[in-house]
Protein backbone atom coordinates (compact mmCIF):
# COMPACT_ATOMS: atom_id res chain seq x y z
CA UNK A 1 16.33 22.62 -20.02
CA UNK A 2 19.58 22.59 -18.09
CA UNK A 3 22.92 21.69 -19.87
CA UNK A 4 23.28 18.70 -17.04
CA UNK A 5 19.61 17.31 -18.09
CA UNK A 6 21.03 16.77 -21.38
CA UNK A 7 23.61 14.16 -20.37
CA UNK A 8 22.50 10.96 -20.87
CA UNK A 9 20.72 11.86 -23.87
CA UNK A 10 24.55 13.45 -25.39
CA UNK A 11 25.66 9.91 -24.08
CA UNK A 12 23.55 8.15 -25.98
CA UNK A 13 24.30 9.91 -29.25
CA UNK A 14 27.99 9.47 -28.46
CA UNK A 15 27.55 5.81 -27.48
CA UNK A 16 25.97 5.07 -30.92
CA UNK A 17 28.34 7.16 -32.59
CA UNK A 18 31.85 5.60 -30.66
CA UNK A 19 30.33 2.26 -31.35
CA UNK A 20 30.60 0.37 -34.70
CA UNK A 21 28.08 -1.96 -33.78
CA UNK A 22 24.25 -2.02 -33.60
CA UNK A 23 22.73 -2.57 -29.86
CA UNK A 24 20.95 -5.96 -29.03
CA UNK A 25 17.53 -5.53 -28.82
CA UNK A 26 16.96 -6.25 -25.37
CA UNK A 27 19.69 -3.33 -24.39
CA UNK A 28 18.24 -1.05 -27.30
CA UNK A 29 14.83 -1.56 -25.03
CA UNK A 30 16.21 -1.44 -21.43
CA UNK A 31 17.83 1.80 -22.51
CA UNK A 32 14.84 3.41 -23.23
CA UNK A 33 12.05 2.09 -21.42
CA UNK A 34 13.55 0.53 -17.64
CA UNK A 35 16.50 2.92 -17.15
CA UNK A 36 15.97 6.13 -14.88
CA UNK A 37 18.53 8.97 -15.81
CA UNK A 38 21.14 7.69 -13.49
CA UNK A 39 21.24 4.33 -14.55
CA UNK A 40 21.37 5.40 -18.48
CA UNK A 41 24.65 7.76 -17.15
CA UNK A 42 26.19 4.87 -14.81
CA UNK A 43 25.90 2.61 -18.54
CA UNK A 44 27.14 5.52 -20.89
CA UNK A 45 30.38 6.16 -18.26
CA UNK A 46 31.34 2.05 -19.34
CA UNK A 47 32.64 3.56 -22.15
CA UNK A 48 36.12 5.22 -21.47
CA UNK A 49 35.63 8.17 -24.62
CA UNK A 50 31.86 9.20 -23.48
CA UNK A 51 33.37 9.29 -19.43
CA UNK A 52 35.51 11.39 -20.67
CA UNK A 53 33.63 13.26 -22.57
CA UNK A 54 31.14 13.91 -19.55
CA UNK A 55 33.71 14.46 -17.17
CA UNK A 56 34.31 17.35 -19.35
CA UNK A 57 30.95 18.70 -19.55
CA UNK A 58 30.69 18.39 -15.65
CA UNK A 59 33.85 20.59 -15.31
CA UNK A 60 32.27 23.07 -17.51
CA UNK A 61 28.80 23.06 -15.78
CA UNK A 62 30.91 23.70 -12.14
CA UNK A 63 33.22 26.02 -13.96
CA UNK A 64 30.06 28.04 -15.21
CA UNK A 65 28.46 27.95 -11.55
CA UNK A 66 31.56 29.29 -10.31
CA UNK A 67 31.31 31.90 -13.06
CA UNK A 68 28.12 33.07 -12.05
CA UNK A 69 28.21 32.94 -8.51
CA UNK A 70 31.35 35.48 -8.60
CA UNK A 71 29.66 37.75 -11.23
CA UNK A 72 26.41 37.74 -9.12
CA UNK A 73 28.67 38.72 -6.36
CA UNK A 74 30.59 41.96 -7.86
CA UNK A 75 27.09 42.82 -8.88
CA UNK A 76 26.02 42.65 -5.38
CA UNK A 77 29.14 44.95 -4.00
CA UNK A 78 28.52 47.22 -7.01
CA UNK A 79 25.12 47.73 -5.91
CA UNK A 80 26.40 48.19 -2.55
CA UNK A 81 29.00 50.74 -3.05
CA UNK A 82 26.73 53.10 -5.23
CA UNK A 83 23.98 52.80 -3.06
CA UNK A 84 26.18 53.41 0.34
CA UNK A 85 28.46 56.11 -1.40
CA UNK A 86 31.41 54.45 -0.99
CA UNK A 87 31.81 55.39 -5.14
CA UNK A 88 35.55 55.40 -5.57
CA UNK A 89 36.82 59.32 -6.97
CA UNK A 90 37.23 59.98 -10.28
């Protein structure tokens, strides 16, 4: 399971954590039975601390592709250079 499929369910945990108050039952419901994964995000982004808290996540998730696409890279032109002989002297 990827870190971004995990969203709305952090949000939820966050949501009932940020909130003092227990959810109507009709919201408690629509939450979990009429809400596809955007919509549950769109609701848990309402609340100002959760955005922020997945804004953060999302900057870490691009952060981390970023990571890997540049490592996947130097692998790549390591690969390269020992298999062309372009190995630097030592």
């Amino acid at each position: 399971m990827r870190c971004c499929d995990t969203h709305p369910t952090t949000a939820l945990r966050l949501t009932n954590v940020h909130c003092s108050f227990q959810f109507p039952r009709e919201i408690d419901s629509r939450l979990l039975y009429d809400l596809d994964r955007k919509e549950i995000v769109a609701f848990a982004r309402e609340n100002p601390e959760i955005r922020k808290h997945l804004d953060l996540q999302d900057r870490k998730d691009k952060l981390e592709e970023v990571r890997l696409a540049r490592c996947r890279t130097l692998r790549h032109l390591i690969t390269w250079t020992r298999c062309s002989g372009h190995e630097a002297a030592q």
